[in-house]
N, C-alpha and C. Protein backbone atom coordinates (compact mmCIF):
# COMPACT_ATOMS: atom_id res chain seq x y z
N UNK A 1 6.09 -51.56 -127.56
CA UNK A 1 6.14 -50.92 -128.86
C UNK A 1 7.29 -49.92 -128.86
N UNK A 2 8.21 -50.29 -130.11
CA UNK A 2 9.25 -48.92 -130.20
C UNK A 2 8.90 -47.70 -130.05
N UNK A 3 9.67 -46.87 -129.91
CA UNK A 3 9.75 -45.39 -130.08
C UNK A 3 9.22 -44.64 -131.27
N UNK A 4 9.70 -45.66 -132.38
CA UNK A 4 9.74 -45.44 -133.95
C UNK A 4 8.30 -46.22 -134.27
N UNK A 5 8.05 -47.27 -133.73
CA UNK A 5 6.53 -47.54 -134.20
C UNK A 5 4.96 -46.61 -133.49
N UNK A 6 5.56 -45.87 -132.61
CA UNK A 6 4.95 -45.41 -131.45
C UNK A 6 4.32 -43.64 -132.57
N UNK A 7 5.02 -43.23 -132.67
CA UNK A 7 5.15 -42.08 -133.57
C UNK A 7 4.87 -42.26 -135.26
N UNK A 8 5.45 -43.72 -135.71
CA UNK A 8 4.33 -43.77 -137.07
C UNK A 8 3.09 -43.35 -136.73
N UNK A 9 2.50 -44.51 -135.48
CA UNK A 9 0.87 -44.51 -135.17
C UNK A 9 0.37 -43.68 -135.15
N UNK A 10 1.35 -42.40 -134.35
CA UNK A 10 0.16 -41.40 -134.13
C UNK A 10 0.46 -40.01 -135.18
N UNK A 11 1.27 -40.14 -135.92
CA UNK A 11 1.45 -39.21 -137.19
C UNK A 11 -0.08 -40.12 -138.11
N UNK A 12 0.24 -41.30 -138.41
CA UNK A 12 -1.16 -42.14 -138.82
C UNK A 12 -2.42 -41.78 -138.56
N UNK A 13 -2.33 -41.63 -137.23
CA UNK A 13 -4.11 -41.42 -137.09
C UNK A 13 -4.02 -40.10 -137.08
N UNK A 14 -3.17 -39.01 -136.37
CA UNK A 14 -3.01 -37.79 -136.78
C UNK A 14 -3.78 -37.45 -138.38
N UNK A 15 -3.50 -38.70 -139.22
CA UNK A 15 -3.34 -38.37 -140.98
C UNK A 15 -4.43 -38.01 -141.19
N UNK A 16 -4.95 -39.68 -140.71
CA UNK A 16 -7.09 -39.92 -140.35
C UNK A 16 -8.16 -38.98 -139.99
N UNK A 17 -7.37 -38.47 -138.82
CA UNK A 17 -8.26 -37.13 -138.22
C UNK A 17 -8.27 -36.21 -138.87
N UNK A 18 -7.20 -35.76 -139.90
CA UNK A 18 -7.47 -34.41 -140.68
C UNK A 18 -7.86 -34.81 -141.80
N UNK A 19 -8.01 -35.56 -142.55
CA UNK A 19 -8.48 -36.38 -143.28
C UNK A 19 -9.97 -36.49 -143.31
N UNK A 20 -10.65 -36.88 -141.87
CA UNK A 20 -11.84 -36.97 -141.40
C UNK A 20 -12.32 -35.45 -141.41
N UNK A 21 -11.77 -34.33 -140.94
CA UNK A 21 -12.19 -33.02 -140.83
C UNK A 21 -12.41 -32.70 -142.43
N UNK A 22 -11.29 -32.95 -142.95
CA UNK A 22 -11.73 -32.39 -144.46
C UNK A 22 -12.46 -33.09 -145.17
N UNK A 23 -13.08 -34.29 -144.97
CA UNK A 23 -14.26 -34.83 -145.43
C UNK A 23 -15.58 -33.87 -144.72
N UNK A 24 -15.73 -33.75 -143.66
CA UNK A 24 -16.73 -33.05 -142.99
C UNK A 24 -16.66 -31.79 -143.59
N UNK A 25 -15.95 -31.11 -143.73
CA UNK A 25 -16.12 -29.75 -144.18
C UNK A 25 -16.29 -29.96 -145.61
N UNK A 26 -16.14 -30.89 -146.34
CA UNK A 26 -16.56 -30.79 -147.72
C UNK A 26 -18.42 -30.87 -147.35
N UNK A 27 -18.60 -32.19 -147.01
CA UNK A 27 -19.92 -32.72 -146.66
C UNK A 27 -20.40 -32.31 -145.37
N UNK A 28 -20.41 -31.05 -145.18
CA UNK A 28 -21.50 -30.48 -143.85
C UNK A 28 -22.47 -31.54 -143.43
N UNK A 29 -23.11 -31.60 -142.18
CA UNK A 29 -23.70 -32.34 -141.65
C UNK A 29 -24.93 -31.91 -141.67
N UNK A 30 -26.23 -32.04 -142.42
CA UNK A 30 -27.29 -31.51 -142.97
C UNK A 30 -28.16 -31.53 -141.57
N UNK A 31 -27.65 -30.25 -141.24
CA UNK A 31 -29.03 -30.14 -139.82
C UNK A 31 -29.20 -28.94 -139.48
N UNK A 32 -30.73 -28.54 -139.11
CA UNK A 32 -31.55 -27.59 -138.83
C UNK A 32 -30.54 -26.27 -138.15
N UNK A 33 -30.00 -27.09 -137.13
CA UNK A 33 -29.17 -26.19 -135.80
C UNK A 33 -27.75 -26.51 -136.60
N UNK A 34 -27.42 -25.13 -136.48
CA UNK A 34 -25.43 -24.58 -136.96
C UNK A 34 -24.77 -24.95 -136.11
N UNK A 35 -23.51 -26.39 -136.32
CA UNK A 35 -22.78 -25.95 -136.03
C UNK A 35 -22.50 -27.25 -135.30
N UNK A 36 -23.26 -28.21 -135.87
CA UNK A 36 -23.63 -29.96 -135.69
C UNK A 36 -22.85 -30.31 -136.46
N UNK A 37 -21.92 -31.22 -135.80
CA UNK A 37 -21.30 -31.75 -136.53
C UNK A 37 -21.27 -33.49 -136.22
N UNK A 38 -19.92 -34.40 -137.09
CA UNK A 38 -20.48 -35.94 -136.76
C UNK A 38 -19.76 -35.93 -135.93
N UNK A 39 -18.44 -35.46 -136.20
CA UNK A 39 -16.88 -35.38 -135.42
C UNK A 39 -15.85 -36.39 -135.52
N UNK A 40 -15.95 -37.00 -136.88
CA UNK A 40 -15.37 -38.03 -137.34
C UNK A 40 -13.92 -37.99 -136.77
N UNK A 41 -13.04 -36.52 -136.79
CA UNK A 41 -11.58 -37.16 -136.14
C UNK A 41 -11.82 -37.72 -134.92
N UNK A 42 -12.38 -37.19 -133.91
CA UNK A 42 -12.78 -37.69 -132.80
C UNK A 42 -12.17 -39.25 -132.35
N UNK A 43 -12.80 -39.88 -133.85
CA UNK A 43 -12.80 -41.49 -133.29
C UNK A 43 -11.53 -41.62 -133.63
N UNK A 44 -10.49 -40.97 -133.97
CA UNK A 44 -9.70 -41.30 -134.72
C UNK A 44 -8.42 -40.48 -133.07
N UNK A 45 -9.06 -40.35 -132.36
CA UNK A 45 -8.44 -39.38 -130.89
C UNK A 45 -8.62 -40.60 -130.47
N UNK A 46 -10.24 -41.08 -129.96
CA UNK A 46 -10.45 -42.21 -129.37
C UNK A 46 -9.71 -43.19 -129.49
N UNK A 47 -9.60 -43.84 -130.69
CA UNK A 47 -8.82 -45.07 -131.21
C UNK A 47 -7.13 -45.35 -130.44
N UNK A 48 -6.63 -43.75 -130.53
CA UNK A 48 -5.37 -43.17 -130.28
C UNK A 48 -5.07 -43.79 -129.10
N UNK A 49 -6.55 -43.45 -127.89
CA UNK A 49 -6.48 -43.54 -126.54
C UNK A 49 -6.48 -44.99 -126.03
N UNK A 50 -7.11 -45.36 -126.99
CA UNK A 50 -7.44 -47.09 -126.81
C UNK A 50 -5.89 -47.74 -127.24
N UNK A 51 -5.46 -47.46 -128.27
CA UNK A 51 -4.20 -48.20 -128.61
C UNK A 51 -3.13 -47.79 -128.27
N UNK A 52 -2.63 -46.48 -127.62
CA UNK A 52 -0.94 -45.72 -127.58
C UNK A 52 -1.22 -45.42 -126.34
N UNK A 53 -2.57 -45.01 -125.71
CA UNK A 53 -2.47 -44.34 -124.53
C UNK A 53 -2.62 -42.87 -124.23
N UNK A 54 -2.70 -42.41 -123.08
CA UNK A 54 -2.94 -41.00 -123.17
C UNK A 54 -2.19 -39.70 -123.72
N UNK A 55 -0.77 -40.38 -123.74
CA UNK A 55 0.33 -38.82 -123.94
C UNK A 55 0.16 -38.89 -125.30
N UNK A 56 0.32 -39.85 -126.39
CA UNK A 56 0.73 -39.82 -127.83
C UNK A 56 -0.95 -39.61 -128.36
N UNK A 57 -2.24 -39.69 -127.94
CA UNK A 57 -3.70 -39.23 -127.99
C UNK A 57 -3.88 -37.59 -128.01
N UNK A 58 -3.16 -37.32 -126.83
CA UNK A 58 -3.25 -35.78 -126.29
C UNK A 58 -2.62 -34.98 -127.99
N UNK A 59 -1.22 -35.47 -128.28
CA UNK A 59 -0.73 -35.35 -129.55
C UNK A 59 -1.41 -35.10 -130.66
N UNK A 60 -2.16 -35.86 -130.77
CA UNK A 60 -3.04 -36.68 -131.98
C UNK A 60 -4.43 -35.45 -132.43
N UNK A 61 -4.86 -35.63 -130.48
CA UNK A 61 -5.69 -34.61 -130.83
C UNK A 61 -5.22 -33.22 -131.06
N UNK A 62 -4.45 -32.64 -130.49
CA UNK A 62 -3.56 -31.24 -130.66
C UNK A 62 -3.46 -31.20 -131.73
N UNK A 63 -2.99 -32.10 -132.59
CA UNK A 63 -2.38 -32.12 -133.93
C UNK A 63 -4.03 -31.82 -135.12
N UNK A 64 -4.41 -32.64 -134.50
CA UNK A 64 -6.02 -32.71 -135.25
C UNK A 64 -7.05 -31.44 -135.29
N UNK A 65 -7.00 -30.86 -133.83
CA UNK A 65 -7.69 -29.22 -133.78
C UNK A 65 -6.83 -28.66 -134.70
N UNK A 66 -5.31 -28.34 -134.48
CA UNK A 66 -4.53 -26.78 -134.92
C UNK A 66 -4.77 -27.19 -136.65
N UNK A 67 -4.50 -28.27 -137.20
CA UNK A 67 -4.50 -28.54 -138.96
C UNK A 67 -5.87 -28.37 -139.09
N UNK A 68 -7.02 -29.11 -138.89
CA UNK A 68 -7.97 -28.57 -139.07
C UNK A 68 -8.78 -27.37 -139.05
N UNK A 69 -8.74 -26.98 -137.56
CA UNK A 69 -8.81 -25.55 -137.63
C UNK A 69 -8.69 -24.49 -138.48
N UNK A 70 -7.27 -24.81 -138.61
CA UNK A 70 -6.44 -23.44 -139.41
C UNK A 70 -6.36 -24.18 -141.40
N UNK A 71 -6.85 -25.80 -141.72
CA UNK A 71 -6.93 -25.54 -142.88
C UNK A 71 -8.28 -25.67 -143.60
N UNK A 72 -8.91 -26.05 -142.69
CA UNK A 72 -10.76 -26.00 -142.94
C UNK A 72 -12.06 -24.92 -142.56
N UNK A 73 -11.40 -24.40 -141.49
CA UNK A 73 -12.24 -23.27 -141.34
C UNK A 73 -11.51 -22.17 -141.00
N UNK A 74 -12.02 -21.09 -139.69
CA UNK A 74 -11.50 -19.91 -139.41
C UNK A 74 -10.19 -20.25 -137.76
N UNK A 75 -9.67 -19.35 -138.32
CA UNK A 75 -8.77 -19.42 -137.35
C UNK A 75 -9.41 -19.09 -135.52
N UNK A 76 -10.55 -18.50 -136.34
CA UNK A 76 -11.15 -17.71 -134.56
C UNK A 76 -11.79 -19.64 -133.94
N UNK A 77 -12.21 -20.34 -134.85
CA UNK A 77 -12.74 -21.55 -134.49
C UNK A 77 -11.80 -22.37 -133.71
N UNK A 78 -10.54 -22.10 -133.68
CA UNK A 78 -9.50 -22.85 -133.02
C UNK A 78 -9.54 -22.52 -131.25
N UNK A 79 -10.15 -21.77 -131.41
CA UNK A 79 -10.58 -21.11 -129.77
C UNK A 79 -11.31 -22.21 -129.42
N UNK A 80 -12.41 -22.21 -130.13
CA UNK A 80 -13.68 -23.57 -129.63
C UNK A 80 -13.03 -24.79 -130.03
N UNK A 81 -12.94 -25.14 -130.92
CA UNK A 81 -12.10 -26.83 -131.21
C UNK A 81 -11.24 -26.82 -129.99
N UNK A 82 -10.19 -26.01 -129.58
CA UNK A 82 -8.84 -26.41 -128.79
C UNK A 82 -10.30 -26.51 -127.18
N UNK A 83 -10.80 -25.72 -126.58
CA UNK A 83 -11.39 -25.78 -125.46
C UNK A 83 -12.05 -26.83 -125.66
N UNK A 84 -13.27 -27.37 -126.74
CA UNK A 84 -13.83 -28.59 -127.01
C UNK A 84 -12.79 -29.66 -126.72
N UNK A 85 -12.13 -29.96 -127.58
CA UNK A 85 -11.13 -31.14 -127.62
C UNK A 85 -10.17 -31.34 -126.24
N UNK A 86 -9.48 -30.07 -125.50
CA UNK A 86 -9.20 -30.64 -124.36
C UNK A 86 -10.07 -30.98 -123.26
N UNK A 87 -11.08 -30.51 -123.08
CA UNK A 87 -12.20 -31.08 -121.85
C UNK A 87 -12.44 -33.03 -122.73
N UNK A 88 -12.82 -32.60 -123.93
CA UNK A 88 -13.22 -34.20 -124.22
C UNK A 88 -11.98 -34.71 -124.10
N UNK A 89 -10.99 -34.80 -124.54
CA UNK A 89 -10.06 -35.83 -124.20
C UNK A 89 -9.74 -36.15 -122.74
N UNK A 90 -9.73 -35.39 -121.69
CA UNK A 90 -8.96 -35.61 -120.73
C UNK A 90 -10.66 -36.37 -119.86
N UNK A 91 -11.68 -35.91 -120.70
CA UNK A 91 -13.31 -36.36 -119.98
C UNK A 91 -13.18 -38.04 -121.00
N UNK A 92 -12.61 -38.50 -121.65
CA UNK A 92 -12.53 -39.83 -122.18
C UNK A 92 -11.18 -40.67 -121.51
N UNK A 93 -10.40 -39.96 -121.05
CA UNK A 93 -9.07 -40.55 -120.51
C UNK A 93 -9.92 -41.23 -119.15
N UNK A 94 -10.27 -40.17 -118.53
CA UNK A 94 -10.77 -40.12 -117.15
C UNK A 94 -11.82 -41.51 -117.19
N UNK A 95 -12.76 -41.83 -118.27
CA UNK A 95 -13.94 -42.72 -118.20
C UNK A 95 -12.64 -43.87 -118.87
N UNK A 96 -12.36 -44.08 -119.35
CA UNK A 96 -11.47 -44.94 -120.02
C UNK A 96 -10.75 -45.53 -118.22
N UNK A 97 -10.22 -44.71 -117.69
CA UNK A 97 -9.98 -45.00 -116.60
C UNK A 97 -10.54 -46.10 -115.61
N UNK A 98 -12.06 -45.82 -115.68
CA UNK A 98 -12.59 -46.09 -114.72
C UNK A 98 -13.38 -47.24 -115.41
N UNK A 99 -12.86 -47.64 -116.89
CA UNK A 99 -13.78 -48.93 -117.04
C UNK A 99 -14.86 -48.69 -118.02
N UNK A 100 -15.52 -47.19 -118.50
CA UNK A 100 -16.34 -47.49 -119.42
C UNK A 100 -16.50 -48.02 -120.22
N UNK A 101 -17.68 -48.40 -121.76
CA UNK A 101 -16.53 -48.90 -122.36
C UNK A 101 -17.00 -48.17 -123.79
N UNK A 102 -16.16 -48.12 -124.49
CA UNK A 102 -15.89 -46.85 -125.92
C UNK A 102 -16.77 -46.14 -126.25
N UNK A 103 -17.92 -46.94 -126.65
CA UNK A 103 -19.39 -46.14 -126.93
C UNK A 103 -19.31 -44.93 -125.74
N UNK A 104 -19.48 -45.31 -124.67
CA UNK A 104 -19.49 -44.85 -123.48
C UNK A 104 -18.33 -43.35 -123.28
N UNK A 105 -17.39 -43.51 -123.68
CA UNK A 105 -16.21 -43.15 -123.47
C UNK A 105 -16.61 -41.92 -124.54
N UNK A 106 -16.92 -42.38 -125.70
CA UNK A 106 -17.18 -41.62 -126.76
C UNK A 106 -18.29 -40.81 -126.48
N UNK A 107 -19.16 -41.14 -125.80
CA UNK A 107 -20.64 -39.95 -125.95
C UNK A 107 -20.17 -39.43 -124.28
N UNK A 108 -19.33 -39.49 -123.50
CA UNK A 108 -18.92 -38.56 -122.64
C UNK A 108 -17.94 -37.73 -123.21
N UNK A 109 -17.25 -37.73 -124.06
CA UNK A 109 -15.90 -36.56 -124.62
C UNK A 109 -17.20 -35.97 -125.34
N UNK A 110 -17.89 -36.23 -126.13
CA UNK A 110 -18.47 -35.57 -127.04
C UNK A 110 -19.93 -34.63 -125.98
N UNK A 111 -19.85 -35.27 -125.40
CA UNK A 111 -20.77 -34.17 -124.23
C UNK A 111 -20.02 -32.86 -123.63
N UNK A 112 -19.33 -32.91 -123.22
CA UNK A 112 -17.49 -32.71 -122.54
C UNK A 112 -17.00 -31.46 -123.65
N UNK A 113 -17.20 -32.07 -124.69
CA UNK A 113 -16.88 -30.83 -125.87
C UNK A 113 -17.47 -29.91 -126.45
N UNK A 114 -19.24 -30.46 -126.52
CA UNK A 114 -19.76 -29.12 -126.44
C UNK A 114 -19.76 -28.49 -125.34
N UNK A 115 -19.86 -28.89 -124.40
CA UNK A 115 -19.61 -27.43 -123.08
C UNK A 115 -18.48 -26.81 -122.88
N UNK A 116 -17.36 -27.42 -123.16
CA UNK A 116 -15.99 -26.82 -123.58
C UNK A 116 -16.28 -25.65 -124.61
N UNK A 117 -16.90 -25.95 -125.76
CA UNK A 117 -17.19 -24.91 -126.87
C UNK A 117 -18.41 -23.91 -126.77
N UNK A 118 -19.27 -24.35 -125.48
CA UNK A 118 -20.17 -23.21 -125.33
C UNK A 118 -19.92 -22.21 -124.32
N UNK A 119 -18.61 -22.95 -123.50
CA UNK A 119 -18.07 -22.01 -122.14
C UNK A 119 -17.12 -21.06 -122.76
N UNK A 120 -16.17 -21.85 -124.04
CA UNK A 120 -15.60 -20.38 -124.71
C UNK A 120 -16.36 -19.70 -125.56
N UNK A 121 -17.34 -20.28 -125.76
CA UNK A 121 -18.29 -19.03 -126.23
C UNK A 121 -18.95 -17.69 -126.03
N UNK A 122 -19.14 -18.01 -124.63
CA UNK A 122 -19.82 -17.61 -123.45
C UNK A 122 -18.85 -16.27 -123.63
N UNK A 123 -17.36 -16.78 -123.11
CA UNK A 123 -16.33 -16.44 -122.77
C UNK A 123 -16.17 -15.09 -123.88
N UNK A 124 -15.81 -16.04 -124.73
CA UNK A 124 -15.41 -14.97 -125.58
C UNK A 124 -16.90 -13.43 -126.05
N UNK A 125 -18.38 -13.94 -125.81
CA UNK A 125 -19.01 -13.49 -126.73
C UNK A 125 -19.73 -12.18 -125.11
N UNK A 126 -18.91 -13.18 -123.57
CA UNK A 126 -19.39 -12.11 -122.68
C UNK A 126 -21.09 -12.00 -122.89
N UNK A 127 -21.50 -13.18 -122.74
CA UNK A 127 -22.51 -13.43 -122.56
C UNK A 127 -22.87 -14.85 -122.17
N UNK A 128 -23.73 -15.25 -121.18
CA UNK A 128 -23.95 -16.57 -121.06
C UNK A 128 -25.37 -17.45 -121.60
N UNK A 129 -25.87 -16.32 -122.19
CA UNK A 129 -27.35 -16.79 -123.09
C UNK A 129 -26.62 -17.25 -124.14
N UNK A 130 -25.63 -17.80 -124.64
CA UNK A 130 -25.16 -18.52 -125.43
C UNK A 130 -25.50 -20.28 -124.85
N UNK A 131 -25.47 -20.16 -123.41
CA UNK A 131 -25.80 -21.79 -123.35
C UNK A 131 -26.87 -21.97 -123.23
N UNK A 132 -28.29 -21.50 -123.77
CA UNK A 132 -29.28 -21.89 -124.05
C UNK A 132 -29.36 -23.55 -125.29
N UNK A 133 -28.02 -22.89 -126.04
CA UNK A 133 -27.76 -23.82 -127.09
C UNK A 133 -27.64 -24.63 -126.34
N UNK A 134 -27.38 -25.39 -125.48
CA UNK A 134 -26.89 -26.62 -124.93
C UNK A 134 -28.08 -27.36 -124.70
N UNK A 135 -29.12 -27.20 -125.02
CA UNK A 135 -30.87 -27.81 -125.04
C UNK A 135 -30.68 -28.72 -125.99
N UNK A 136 -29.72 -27.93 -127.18
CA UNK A 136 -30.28 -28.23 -129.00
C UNK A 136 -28.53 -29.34 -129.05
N UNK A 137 -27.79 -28.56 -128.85
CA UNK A 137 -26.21 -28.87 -128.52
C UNK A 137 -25.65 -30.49 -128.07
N UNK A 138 -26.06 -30.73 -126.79
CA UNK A 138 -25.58 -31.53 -125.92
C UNK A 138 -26.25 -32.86 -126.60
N UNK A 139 -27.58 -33.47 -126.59
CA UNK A 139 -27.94 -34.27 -127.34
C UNK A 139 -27.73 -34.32 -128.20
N UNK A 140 -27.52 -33.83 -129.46
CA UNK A 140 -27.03 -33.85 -130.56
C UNK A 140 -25.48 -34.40 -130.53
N UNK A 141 -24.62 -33.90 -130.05
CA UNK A 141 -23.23 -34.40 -129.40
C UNK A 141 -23.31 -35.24 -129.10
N UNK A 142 -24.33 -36.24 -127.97
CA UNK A 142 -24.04 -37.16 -127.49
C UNK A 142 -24.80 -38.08 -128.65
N UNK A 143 -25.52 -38.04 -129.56
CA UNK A 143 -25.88 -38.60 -130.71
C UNK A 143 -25.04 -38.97 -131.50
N UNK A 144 -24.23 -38.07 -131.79
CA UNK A 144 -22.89 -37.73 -132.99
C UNK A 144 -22.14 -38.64 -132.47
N UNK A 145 -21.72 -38.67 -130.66
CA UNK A 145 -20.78 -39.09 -130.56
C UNK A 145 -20.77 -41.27 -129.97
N UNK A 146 -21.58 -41.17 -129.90
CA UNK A 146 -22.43 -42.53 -130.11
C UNK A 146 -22.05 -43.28 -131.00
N UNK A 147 -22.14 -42.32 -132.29
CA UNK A 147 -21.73 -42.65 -134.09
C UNK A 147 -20.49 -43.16 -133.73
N UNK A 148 -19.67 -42.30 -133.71
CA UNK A 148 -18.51 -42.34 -133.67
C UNK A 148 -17.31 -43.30 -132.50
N UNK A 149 -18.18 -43.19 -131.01
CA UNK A 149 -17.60 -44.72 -130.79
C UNK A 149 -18.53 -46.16 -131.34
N UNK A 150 -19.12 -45.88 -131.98
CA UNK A 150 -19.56 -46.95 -132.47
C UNK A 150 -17.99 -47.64 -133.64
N UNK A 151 -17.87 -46.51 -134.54
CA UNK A 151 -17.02 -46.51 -135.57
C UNK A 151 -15.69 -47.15 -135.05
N UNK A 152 -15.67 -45.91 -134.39
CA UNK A 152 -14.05 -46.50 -133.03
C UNK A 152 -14.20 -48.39 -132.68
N UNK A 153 -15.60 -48.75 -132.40
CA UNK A 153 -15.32 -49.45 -131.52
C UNK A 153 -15.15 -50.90 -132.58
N UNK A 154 -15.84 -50.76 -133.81
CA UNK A 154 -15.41 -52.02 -135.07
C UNK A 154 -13.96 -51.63 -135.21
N UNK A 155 -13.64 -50.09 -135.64
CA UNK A 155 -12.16 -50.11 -136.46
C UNK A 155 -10.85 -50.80 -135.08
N UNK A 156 -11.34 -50.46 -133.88
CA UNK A 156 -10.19 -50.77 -132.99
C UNK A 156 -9.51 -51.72 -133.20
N UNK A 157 -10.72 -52.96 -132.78
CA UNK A 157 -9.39 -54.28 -133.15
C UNK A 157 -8.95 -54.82 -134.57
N UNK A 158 -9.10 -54.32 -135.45
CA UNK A 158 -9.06 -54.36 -136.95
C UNK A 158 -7.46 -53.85 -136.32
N UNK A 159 -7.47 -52.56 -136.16
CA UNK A 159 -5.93 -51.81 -136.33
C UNK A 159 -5.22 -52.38 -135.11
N UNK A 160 -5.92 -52.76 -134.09
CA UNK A 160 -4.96 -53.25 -133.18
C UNK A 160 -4.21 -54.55 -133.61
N UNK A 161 -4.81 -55.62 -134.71
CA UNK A 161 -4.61 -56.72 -135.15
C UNK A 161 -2.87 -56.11 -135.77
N UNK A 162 -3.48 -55.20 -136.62
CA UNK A 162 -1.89 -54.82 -137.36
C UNK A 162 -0.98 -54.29 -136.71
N UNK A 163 -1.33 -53.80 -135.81
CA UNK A 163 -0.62 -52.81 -135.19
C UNK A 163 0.83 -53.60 -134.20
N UNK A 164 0.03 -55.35 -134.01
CA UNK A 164 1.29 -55.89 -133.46
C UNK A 164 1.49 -56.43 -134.36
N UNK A 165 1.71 -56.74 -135.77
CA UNK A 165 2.40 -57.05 -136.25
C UNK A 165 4.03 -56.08 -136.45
């Protein structure tokens, strides 16, 4: 794949993922516990990883925390998204590695990311009774993120079909 088709793709799914965030933040995810989400760009990281590979993914997702972050919610949230999103990506590269397969791939980043987001929590809030949440947290994530390689795992070869054209 060119240089020039390489960088449509991931400005593309880049588009998807913020796209996906600002659907979520219109339509909150109706649940008991704050702060549940589906994580729709996610699949749209995943997809990245499956079709371009790890460096132009890493991109994708970078690109996907800082716009979202900073045009859907608070800027202090970019603390937790950026710590979330790099443990899950480099915790989906790693299983991707070794053969999982997407579903799989997907409910390990999304495990991966809430503890990323409860360790800067921790961090920042100087307290570690913040990971009590990880009872209510972690299943829920790995629920969400289930969804979502599920999603990943129909849309893949759909876009991979076009993608060599």
């Amino acid at each position: 794949m060119s240089l020039t088709k390489k960088i449509t793709h991931c400005a593309l799914i880049s588009s998807v993922a913020i796209i996906f965030g600002y659907i979520e933040a219109l339509f909150p995810f109706p649940s008991p516990v704050p702060g549940i989400k589906l994580g729709l760009g996610n699949a749209a990281v995943l997809v990245c990883i499956y079709l371009l590979g790890g460096k132009p993914a890493f991109f994708v997702m970078l690109i996907k925390v800082f716009v979202t972050a900073l045009l859907f919610s608070s800027p202090s949230t970019l603390i937790y998204s950026l710590t979330g999103g790099v443990l899950s990506f480099f915790a989906m590269l790693l299983m991707k590695k070794f053969s999982f397969n997407i579903i799989s791939v997907s409910i390990g980043g999304g495990i991966l990311h809430n503890i990323g987001q409860l360790t800067a929590a921790a961090l920042v809030l100087k307290s570690i009774n913040i990971l009590y949440y990880a009872a209510l947290l972690i299943p829920a994530g790995a629920i969400a993120a289930a969804v979502t390689g599920t999603a990943a795992k129909i849309i893949l070869p759909k876009i991979n079909k076009v993608a060599k054209k």
